[in-house]
N, C-alpha and C. Protein backbone atom coordinates (compact mmCIF):
# COMPACT_ATOMS: atom_id res chain seq x y z
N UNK A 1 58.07 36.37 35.28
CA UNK A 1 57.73 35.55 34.17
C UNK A 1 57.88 34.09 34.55
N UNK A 2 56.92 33.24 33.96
CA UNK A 2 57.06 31.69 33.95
C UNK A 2 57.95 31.21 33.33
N UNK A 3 59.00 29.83 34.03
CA UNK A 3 59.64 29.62 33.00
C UNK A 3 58.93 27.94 32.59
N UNK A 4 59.03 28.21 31.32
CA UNK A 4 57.83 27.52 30.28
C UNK A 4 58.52 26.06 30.27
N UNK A 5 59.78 25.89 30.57
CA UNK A 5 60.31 24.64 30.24
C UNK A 5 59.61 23.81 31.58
N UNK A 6 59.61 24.52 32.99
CA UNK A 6 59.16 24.01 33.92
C UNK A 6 57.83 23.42 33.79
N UNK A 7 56.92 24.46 33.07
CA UNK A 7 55.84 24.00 32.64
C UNK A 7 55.17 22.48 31.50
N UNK A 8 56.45 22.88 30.28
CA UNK A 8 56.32 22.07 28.89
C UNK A 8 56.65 20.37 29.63
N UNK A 9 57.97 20.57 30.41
CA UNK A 9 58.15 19.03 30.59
C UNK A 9 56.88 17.74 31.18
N UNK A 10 56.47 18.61 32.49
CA UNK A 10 55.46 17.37 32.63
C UNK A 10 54.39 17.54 31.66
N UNK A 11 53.82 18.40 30.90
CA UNK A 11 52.60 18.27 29.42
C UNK A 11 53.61 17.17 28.81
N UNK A 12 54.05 17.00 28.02
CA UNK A 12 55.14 16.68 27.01
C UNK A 12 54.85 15.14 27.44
N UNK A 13 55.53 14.90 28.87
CA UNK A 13 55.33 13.55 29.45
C UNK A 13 54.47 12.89 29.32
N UNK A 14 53.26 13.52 29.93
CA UNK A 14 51.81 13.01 29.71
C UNK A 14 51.59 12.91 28.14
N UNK A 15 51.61 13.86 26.80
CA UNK A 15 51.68 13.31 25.84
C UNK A 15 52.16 12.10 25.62
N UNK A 16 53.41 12.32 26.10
CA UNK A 16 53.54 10.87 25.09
C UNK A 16 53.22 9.57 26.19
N UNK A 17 52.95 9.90 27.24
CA UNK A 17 52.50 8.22 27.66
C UNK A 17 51.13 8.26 27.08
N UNK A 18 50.16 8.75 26.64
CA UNK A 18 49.10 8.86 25.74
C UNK A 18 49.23 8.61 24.56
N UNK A 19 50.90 9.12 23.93
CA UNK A 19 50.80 8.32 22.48
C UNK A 19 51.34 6.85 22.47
N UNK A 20 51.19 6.73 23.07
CA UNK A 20 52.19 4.74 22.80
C UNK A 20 51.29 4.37 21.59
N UNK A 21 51.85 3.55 20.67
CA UNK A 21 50.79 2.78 19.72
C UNK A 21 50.09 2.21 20.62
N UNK A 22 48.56 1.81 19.79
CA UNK A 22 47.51 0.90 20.21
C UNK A 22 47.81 -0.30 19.48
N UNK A 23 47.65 -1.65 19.51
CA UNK A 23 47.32 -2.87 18.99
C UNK A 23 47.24 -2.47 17.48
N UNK A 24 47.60 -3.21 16.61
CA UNK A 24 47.69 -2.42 15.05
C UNK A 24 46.97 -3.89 14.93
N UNK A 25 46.11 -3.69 14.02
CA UNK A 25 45.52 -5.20 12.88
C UNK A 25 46.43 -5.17 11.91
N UNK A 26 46.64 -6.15 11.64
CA UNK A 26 47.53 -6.21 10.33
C UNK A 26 46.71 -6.96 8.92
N UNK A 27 46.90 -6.83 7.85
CA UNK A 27 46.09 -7.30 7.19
C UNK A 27 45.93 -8.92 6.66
N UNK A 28 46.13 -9.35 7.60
CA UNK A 28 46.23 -10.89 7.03
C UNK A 28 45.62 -10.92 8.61
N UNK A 29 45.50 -10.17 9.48
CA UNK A 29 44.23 -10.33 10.46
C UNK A 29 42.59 -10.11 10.13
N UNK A 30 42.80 -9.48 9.45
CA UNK A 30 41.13 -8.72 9.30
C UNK A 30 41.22 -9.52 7.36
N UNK A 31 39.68 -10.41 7.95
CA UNK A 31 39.10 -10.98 6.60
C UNK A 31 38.24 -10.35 6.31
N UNK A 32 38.03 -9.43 5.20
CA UNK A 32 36.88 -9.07 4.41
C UNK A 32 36.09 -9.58 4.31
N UNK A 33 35.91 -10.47 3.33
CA UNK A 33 35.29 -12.04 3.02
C UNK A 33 34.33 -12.19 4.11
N UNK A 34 34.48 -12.50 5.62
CA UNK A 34 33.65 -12.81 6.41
C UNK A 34 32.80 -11.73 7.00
N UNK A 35 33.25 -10.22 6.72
CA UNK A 35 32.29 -8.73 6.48
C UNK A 35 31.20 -9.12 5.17
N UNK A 36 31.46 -9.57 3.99
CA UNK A 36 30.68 -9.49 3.31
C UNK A 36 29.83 -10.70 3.15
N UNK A 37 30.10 -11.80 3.64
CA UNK A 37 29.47 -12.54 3.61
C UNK A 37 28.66 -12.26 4.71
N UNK A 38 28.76 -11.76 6.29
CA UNK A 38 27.91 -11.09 7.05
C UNK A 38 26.62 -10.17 6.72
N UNK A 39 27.22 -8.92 5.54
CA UNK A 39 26.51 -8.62 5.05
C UNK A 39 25.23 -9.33 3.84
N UNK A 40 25.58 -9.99 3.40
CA UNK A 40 24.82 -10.59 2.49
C UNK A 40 23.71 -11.57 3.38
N UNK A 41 24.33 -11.82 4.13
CA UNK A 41 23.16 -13.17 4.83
C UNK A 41 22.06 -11.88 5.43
N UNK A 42 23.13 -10.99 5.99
CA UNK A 42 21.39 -9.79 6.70
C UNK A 42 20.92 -9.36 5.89
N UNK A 43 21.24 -8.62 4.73
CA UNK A 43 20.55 -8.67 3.58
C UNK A 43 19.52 -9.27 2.77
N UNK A 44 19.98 -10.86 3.18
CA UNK A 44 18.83 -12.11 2.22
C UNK A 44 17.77 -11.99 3.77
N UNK A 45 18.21 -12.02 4.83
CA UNK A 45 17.13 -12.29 5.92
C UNK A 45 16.87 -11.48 5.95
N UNK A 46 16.75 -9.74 5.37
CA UNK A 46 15.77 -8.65 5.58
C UNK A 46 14.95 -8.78 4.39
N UNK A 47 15.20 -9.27 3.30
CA UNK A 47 14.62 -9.35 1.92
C UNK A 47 13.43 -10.38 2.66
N UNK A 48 13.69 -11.13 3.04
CA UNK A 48 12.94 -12.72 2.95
C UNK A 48 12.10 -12.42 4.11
N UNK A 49 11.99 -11.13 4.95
CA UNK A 49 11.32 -10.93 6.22
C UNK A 49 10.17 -10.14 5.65
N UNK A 50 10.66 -9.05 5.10
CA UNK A 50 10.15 -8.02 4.31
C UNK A 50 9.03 -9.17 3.03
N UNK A 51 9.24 -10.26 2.24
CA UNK A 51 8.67 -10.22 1.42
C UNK A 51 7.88 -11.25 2.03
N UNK A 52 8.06 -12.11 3.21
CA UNK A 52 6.81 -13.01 3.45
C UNK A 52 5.88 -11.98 3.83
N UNK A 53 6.22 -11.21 4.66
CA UNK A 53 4.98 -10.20 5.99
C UNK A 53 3.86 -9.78 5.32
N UNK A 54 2.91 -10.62 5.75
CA UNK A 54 1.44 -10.01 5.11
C UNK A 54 1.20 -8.37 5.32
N UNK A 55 0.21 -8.46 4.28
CA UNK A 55 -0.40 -7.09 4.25
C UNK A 55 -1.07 -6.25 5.48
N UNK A 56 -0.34 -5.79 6.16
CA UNK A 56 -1.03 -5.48 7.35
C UNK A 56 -2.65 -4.71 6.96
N UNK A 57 -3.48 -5.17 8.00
CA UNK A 57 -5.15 -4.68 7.84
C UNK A 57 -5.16 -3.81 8.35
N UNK A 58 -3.73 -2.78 8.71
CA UNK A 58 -4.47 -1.58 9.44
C UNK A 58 -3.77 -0.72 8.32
N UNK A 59 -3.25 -0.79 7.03
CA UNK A 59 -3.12 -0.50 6.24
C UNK A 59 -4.08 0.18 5.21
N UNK A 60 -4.69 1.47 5.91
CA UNK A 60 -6.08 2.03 4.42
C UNK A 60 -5.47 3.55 3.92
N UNK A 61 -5.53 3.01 2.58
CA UNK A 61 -5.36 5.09 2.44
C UNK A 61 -6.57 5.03 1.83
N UNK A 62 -6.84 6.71 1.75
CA UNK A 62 -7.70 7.55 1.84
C UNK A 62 -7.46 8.62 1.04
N UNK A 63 -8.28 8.68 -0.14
CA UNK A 63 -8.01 10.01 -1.68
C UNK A 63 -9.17 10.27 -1.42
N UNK A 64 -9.22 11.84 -1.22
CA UNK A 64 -10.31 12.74 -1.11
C UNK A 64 -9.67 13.52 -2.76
N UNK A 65 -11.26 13.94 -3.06
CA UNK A 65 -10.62 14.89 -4.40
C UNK A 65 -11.75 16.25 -4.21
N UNK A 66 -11.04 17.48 -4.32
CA UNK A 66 -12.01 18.64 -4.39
C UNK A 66 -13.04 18.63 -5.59
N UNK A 67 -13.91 19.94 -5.22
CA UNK A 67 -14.52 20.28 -6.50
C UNK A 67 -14.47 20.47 -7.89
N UNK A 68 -13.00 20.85 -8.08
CA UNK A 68 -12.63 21.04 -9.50
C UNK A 68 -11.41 20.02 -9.56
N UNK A 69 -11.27 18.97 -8.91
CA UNK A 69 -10.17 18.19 -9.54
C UNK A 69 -10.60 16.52 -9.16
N UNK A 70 -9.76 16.30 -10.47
CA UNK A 70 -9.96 14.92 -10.73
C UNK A 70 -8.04 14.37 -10.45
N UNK A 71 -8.16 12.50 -9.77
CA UNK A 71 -7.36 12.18 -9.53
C UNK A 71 -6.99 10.55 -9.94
N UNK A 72 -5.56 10.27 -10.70
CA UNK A 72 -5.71 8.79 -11.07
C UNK A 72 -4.66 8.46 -10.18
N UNK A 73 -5.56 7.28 -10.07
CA UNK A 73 -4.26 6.44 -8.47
C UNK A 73 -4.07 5.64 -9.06
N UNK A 74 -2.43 4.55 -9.32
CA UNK A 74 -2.38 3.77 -9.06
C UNK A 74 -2.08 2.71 -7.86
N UNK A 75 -2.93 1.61 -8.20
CA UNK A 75 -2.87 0.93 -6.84
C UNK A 75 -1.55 0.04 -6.59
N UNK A 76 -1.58 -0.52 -5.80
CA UNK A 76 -0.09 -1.73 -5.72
C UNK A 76 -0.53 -2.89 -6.23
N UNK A 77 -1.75 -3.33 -6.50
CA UNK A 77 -1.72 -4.81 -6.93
C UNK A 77 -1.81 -4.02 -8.66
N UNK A 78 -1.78 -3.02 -9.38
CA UNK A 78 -1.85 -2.92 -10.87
C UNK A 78 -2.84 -2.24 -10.96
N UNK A 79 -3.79 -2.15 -10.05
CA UNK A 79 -5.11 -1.75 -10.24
C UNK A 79 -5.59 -0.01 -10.81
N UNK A 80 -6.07 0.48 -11.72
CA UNK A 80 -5.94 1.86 -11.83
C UNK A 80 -7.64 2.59 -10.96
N UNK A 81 -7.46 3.76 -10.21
CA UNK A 81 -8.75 4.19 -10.19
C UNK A 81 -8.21 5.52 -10.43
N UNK A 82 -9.92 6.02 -11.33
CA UNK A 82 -9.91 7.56 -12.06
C UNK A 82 -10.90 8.03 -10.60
N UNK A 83 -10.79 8.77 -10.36
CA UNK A 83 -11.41 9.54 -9.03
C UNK A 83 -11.71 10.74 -9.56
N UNK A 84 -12.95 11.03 -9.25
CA UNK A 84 -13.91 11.94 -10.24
C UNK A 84 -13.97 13.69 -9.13
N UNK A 85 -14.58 13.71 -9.49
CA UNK A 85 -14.52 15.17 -7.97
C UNK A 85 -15.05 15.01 -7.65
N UNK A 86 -14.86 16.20 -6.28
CA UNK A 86 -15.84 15.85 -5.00
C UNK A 86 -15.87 14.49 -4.47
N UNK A 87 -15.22 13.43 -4.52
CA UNK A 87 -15.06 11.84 -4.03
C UNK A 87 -14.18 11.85 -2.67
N UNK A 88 -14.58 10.56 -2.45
CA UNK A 88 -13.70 10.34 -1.40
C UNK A 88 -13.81 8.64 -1.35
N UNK A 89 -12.55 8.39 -1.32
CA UNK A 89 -12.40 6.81 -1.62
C UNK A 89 -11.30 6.25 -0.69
N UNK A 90 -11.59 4.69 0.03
CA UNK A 90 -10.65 4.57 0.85
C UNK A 90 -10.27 3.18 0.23
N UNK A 91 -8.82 2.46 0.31
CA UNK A 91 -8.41 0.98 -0.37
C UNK A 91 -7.62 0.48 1.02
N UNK A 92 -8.05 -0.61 1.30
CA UNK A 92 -7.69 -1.52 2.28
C UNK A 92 -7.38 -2.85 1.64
N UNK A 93 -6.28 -3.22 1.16
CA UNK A 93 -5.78 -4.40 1.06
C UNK A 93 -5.36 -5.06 1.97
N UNK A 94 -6.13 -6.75 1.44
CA UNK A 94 -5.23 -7.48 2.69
C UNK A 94 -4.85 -8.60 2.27
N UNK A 95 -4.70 -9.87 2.97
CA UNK A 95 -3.86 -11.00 2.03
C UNK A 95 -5.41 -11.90 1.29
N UNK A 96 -6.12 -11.29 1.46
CA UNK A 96 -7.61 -12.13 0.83
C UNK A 96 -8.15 -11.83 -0.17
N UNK A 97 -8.14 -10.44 -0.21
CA UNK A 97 -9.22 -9.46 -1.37
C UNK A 97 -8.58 -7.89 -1.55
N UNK A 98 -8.82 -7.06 -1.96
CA UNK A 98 -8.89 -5.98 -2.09
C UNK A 98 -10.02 -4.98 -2.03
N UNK A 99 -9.95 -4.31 -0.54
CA UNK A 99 -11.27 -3.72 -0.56
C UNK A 99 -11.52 -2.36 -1.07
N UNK A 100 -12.54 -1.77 -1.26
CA UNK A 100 -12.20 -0.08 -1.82
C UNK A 100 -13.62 -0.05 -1.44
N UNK A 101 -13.62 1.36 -0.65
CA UNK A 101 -14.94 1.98 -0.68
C UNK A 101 -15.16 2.97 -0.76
N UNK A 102 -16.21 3.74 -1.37
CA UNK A 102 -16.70 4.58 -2.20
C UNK A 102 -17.12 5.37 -0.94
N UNK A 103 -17.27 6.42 -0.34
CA UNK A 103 -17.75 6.98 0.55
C UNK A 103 -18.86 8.21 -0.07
N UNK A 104 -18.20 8.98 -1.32
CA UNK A 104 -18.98 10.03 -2.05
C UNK A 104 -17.90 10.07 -3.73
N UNK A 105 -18.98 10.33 -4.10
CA UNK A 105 -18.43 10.65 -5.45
C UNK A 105 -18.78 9.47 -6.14
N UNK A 106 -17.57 9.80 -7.31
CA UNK A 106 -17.65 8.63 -8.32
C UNK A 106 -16.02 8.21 -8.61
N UNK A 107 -15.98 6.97 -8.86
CA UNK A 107 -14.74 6.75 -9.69
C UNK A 107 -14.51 4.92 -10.96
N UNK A 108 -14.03 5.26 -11.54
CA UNK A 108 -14.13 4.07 -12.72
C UNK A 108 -12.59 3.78 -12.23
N UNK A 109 -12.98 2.09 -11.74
CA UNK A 109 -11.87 1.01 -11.90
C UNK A 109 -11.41 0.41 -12.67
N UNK A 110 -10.29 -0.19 -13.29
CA UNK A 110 -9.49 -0.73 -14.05
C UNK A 110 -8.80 -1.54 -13.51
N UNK A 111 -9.25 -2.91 -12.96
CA UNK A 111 -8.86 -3.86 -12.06
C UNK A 111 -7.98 -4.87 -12.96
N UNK A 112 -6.99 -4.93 -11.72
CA UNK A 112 -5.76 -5.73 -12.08
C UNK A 112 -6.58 -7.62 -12.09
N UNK A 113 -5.94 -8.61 -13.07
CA UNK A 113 -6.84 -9.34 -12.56
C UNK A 113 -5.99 -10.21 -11.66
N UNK A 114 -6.86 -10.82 -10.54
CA UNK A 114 -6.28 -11.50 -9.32
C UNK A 114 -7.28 -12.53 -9.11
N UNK A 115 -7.38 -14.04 -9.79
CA UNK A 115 -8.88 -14.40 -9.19
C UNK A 115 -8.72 -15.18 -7.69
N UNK A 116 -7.35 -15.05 -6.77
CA UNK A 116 -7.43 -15.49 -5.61
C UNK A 116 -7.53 -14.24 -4.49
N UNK A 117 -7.36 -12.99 -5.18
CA UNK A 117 -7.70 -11.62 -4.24
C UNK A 117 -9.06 -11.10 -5.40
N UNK A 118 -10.29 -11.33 -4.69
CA UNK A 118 -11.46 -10.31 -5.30
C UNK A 118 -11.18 -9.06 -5.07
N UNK A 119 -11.78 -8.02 -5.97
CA UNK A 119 -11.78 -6.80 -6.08
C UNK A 119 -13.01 -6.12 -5.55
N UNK A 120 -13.37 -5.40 -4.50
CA UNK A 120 -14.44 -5.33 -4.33
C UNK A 120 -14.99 -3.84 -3.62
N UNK A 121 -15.69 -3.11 -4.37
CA UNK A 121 -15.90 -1.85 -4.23
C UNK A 121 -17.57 -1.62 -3.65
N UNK A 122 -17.26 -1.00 -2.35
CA UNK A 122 -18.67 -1.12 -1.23
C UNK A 122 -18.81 0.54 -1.35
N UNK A 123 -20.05 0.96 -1.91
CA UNK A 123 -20.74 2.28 -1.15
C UNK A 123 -22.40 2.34 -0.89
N UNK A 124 -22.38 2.65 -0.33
CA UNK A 124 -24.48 3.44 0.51
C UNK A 124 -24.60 1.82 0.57
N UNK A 125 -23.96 0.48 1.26
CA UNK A 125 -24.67 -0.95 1.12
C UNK A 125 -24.52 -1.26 0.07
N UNK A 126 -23.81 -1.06 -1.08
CA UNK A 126 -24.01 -2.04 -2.35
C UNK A 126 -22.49 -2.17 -2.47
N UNK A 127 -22.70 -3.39 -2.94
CA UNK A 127 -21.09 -4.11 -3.18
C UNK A 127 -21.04 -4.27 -4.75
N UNK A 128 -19.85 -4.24 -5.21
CA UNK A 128 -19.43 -4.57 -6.52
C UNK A 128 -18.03 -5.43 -6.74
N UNK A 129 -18.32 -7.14 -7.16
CA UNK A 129 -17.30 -8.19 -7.06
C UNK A 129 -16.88 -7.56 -8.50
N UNK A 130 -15.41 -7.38 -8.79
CA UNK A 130 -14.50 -7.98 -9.97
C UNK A 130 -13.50 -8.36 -9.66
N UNK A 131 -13.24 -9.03 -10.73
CA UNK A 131 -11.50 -10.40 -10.54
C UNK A 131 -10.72 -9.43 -11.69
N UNK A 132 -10.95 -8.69 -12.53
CA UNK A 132 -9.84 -8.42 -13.68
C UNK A 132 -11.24 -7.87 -14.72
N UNK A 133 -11.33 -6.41 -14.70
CA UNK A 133 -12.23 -5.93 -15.73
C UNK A 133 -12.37 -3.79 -15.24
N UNK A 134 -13.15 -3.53 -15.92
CA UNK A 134 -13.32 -2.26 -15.72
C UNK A 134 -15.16 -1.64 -15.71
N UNK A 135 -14.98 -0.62 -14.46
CA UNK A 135 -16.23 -0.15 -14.06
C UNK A 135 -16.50 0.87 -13.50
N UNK A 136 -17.70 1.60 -13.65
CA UNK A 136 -17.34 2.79 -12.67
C UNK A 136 -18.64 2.57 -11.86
N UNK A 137 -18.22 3.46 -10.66
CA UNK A 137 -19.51 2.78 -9.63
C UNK A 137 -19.65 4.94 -9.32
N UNK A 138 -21.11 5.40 -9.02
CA UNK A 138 -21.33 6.72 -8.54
C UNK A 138 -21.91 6.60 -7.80
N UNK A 139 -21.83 6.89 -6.66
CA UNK A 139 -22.90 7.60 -5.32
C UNK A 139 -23.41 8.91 -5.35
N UNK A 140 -24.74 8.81 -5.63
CA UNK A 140 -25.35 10.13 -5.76
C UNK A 140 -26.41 10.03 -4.77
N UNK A 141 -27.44 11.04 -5.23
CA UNK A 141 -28.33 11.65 -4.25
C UNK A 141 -29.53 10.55 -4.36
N UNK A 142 -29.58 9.83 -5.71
CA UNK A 142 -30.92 8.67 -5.69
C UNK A 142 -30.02 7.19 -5.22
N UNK A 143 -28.49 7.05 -5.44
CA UNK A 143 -28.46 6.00 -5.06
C UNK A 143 -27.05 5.49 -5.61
N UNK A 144 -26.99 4.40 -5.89
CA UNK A 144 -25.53 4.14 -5.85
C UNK A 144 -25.76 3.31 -7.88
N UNK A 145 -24.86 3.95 -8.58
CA UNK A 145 -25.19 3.28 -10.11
C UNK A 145 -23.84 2.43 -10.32
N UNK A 146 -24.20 1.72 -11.30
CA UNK A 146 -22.70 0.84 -11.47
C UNK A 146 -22.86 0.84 -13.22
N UNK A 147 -22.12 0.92 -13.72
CA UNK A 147 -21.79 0.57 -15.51
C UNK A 147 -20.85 0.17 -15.36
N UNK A 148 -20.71 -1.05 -15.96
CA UNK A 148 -19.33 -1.95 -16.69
C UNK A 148 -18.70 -1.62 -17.78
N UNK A 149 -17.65 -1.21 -18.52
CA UNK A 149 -17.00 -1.03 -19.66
C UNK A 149 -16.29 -1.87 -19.81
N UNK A 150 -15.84 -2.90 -19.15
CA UNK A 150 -15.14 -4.21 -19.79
C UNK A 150 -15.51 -5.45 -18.75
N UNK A 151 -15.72 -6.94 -19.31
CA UNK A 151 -15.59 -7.76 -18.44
C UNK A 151 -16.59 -7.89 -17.68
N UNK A 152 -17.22 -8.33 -16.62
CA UNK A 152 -18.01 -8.69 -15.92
C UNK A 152 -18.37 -8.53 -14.80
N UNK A 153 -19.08 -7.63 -13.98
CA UNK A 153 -19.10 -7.41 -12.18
C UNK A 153 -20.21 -8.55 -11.70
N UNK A 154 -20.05 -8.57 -10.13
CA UNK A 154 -21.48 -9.09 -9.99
C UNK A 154 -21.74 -8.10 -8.79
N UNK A 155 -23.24 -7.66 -8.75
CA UNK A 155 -23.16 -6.57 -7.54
C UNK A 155 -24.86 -7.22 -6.88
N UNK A 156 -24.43 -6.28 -5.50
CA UNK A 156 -24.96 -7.12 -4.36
C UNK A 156 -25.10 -5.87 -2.90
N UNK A 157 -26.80 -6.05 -3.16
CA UNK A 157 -26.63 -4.80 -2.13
C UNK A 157 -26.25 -5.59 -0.70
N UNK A 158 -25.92 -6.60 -0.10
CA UNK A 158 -25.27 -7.02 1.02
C UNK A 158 -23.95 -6.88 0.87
N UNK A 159 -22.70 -6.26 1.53
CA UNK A 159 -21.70 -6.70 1.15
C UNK A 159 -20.78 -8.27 1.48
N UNK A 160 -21.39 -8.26 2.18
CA UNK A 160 -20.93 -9.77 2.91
C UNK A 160 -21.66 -10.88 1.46
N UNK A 161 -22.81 -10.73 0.83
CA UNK A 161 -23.09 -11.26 -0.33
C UNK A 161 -22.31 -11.50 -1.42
N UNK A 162 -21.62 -10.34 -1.59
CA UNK A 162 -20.82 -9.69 -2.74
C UNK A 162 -19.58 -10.33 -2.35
N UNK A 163 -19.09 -10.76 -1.00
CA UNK A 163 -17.95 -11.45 -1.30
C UNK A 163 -17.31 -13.01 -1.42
N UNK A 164 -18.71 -13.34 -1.44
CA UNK A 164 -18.54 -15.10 -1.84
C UNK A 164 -19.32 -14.81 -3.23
N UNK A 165 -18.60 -15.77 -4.22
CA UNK A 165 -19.17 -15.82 -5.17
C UNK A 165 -20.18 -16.98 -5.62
N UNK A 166 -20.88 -16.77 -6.74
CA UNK A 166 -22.22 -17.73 -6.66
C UNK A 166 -23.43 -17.63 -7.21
N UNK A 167 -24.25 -17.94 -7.24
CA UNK A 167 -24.89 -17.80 -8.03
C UNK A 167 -26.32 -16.81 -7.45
N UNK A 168 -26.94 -16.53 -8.21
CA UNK A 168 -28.28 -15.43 -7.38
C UNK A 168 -28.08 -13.82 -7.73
N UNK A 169 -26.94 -13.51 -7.63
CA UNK A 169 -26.18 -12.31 -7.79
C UNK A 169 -26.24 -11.94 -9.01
N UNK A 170 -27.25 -10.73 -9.16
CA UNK A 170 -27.00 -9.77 -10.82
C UNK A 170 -25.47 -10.00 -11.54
N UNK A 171 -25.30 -10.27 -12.10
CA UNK A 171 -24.30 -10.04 -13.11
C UNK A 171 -24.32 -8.79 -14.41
N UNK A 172 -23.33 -8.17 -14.06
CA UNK A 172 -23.53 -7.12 -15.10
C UNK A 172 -22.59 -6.84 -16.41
N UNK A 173 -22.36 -7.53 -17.39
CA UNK A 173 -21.39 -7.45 -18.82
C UNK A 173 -21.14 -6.06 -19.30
N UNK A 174 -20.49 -6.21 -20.18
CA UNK A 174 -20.04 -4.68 -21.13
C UNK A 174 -21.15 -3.60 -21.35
N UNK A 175 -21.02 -2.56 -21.10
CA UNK A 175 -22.28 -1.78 -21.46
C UNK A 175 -23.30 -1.54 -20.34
N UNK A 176 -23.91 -2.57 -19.55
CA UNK A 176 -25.03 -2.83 -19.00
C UNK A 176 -24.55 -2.10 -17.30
N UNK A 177 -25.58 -1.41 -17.14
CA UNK A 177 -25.31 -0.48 -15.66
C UNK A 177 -26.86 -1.09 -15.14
N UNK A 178 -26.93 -0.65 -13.25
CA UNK A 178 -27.71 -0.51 -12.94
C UNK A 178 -27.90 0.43 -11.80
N UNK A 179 -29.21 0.32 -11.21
CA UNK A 179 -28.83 1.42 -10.28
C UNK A 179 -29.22 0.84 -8.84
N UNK A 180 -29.26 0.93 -7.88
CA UNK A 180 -29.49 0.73 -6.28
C UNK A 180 -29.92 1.71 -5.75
N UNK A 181 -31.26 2.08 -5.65
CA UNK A 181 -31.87 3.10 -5.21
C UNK A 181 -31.59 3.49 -3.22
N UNK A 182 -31.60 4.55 -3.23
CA UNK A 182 -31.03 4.74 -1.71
C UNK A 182 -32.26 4.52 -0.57
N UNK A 183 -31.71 3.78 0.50
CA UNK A 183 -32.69 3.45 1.52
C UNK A 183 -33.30 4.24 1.97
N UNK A 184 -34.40 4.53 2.49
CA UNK A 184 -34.42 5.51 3.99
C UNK A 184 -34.66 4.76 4.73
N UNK A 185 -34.16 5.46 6.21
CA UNK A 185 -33.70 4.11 7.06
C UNK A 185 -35.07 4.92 7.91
């Protein structure tokens, strides 16, 4: 048999030259105060980083809606769109305008108003300017239709037309739709 004391003494030793205290802080060493004031300044400089940083342009989503369903988005600038079925709609904001384009389907906007970001909804070549009003724009099989239900669009089968404003450009009020018959190319 082992005798264990032979064994325990040098473990034991090595314990305790391993336990010696470490350096103790005492509390009139360690300032809080200069933890939280640390914290607060990274805090205001992540806030203030975060809220200048433009809208990045590689920023687009993309709402597809099936056959039997309909979808309401809201946007980040306030903006509401009803997305009809069968659509597919993409929104690219950036620090200039707000773009949205209609790829298929239909959907009625409810635009936030912004008159230093235009609102501006492009499908099949036709553009549709609003600053703050409501409209629905459809892409169908003859062409692209627009009706206004509040407020004022101006539409423009160039889109590059449609985004300076001015004069020449249909204007379309409450009620009044039109249609943009589809090209063949």
């Amino acid at each position: 048999m082992v005798d264990m004391s032979a064994v325990r003494a040098p473990l034991e030793a090595s314990l305790a030259v391993d336990a010696q205290p470490a350096a103790v802080i005492h509390r009139e060493e360690f300032f809080p105060w200069v933890w939280m004031a640390g914290l607060v300044a990274a805090l205001i400089v992540g806030v203030g980083l975060w809220w200048s940083s433009p809208v990045s342009s590689g920023d687009v989503h993309r709402y597809v809606t099936e056959a039997a369903r309909q979808q309401q988005i809201a946007l980040n600038d306030g903006s509401l769109v009803e997305l009809n079925v069968s659509s597919d709609l993409s929104v690219k904001p950036t620090a200039g305008e707000r773009r949205v384009t209609l790829a298929a389907g239909e959907a009625h906007f409810a635009v936030a108003h912004a008159m230093a970001r235009p609102f501006i909804v492009t499908a099949a070549g036709v553009s549709v300017l609003a600053v703050g009003t409501a409209f629905s724009v459809r892409l169908g099989e003859t062409g692209v239709e627009v009706l206004v239900t509040e407020g004022r669009v101006e539409v423009a089968r160039d889109p590059v037309d449609a985004a300076t404003s001015g004069g020449g450009r249909p204007k379309l009020g409450v009620g009044e739709r039109t249609l943009f018959y589809a090209t063949n190319p």
